[in-house]
Protein backbone atom coordinates (compact mmCIF):
# COMPACT_ATOMS: atom_id res chain seq x y z
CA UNK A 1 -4.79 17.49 14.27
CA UNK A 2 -5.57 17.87 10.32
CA UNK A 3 -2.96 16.12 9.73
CA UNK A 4 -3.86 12.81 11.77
CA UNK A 5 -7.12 13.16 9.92
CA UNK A 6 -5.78 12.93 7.06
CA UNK A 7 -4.00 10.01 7.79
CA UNK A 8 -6.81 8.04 9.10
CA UNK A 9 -8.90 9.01 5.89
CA UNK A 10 -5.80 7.83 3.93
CA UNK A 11 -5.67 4.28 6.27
CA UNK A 12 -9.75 3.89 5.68
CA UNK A 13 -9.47 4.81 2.02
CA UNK A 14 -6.48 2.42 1.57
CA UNK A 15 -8.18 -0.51 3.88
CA UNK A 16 -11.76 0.08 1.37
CA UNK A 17 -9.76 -0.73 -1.25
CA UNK A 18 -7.71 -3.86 -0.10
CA UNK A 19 -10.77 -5.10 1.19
CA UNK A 20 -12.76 -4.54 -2.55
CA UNK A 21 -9.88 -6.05 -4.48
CA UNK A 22 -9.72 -9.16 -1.71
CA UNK A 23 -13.22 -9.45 -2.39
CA UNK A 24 -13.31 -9.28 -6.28
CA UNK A 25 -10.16 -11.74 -7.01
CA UNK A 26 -11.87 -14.25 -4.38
CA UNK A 27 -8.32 -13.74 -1.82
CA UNK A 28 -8.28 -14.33 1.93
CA UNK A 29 -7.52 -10.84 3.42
CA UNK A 30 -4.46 -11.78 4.95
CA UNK A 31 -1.61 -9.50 6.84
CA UNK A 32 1.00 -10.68 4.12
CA UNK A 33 -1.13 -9.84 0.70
CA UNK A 34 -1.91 -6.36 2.61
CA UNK A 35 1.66 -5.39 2.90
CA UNK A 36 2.50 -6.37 -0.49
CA UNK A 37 -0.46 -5.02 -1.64
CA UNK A 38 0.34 -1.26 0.16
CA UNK A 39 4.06 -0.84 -1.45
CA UNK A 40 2.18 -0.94 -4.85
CA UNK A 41 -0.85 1.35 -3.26
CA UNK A 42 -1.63 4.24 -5.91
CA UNK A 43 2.19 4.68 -6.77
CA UNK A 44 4.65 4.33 -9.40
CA UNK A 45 7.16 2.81 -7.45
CA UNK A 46 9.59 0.13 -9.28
CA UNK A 47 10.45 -2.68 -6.90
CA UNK A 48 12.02 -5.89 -7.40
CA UNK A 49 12.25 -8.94 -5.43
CA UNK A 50 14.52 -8.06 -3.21
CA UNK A 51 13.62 -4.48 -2.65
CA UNK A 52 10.58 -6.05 -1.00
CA UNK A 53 12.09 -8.16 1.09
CA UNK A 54 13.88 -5.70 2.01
CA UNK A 55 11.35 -3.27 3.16
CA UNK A 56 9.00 -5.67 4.53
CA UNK A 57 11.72 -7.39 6.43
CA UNK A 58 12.16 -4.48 9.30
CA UNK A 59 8.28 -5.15 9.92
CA UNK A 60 7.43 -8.38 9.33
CA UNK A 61 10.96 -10.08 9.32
CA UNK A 62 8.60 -14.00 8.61
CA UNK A 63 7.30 -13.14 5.72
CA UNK A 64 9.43 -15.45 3.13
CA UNK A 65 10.70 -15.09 0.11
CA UNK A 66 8.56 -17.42 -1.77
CA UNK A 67 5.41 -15.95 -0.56
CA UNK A 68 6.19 -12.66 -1.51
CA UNK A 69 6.52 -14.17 -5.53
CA UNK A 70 3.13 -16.13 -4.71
CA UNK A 71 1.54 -12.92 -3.87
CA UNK A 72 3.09 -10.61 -6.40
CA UNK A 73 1.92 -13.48 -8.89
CA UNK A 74 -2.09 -13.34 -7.73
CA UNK A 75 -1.65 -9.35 -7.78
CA UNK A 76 -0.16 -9.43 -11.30
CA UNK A 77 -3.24 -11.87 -12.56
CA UNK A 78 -5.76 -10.04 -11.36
CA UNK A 79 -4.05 -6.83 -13.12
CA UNK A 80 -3.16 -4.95 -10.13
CA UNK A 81 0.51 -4.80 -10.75
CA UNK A 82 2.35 -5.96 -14.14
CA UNK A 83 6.30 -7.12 -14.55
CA UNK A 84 8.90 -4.51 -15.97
CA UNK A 85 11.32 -6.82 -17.88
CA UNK A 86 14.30 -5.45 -19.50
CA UNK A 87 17.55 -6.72 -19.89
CA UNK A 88 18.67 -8.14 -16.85
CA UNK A 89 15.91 -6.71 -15.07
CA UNK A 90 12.92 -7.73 -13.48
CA UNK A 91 10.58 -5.23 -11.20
CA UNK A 92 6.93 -4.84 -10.67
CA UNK A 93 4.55 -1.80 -10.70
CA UNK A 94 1.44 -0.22 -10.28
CA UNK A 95 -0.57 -1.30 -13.38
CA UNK A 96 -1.85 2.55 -14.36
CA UNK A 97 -2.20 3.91 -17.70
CA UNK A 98 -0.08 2.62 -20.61
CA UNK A 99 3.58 4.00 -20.48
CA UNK A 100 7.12 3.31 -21.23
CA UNK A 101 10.11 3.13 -19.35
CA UNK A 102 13.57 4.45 -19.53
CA UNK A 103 16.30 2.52 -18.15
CA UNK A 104 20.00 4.17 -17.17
CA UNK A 105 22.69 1.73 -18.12
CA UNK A 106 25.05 3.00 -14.96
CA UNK A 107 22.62 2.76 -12.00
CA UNK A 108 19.91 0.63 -13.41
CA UNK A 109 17.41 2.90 -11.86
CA UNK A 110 14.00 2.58 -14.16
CA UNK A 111 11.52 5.61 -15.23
CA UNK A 112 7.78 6.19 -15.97
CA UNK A 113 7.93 8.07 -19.57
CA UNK A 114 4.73 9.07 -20.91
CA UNK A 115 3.96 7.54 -24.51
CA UNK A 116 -0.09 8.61 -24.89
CA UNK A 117 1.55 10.91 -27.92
CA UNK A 118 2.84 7.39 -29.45
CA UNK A 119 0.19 6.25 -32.18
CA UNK A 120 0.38 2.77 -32.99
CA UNK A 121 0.61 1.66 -36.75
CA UNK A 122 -3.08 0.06 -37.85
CA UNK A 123 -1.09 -3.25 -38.55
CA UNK A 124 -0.31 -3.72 -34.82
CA UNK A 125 -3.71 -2.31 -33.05
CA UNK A 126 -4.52 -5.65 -32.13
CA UNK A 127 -1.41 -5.62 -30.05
CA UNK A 128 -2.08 -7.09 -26.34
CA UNK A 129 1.03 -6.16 -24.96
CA UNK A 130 3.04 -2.75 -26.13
CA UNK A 131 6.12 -2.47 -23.87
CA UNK A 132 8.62 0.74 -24.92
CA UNK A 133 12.36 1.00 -22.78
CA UNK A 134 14.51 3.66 -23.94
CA UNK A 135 18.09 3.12 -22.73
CA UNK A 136 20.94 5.78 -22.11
CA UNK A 137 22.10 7.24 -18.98
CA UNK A 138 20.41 9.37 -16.61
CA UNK A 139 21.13 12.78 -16.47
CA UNK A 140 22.64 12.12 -12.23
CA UNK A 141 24.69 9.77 -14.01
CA UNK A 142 25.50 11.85 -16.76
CA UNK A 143 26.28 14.82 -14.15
CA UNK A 144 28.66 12.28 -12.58
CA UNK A 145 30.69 11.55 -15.56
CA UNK A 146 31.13 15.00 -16.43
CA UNK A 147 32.87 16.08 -13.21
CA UNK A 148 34.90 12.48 -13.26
């Protein structure tokens, strides 16, 4: 039973917010922008193209490839989510607090590392865009390599 409330507090808290950002960007509240809007809902989740259409497909196997960049676009202008670009790369987030990224060069798989600790030089503080990748291999990979 506490459970199920929680998850209905979760779904109304989750809906309130859809609903506000809808509102504030001036979007139609429709089915499609709500999905793609919820696999970006308060996480830190790296997802490319085609891991969305992958996901949404079991649900809402119409939604098309081409919408899903249209909305991804509209959320990434109105600074909901932002693009993760490194080499070869190309994934969208949760726009939270400024971070970097590290990227294993075996599996590809990406990381949230924090950089608050980073000071900026003077000479760049009226930088718009900071983006930091460290590359290397992840310790599973690592792991896997040392018993090959």
């Amino acid at each position: 039973m506490l459970m199920l409330d929680a998850m209905k507090i979760g779904e109304k808290t989750f809906e309130a917010s859809f609903e506000a950002f809808c509102q504030k960007a001036g979007f139609r509240r429709t089915i499609q922008r709500r999905i793609v809007y919820g696999l970006f809902y308060g996480g830190c989740k790296h997802l490319s193209v085609e891991d969305i259409m992958a996901i949404i497909s079991k649900k809402n196997p119409g939604l098309r490839e081409e919408s899903v960049y249209r909305i991804l676009g509209d959320l990434e202008r109105e600074g909901y989510i932002r693009k993760v670009e490194v080499p070869g790369i190309r994934k969208y987030e949760y726009a939270s607090e400024r971070h970097g990224h590290f990227l294993c060069s075996k599996c590809g798989k990406i990381w949230d590392v924090d950089i608050s600790s980073v000071s900026i030089p003077e000479v760049l503080a009226g930088a718009s865009d900071v983006n930091v990748t460290f590359n290397g291999i992840c310790p599973s990979c690592a792991q896997k390599k040392r018993k090959a």
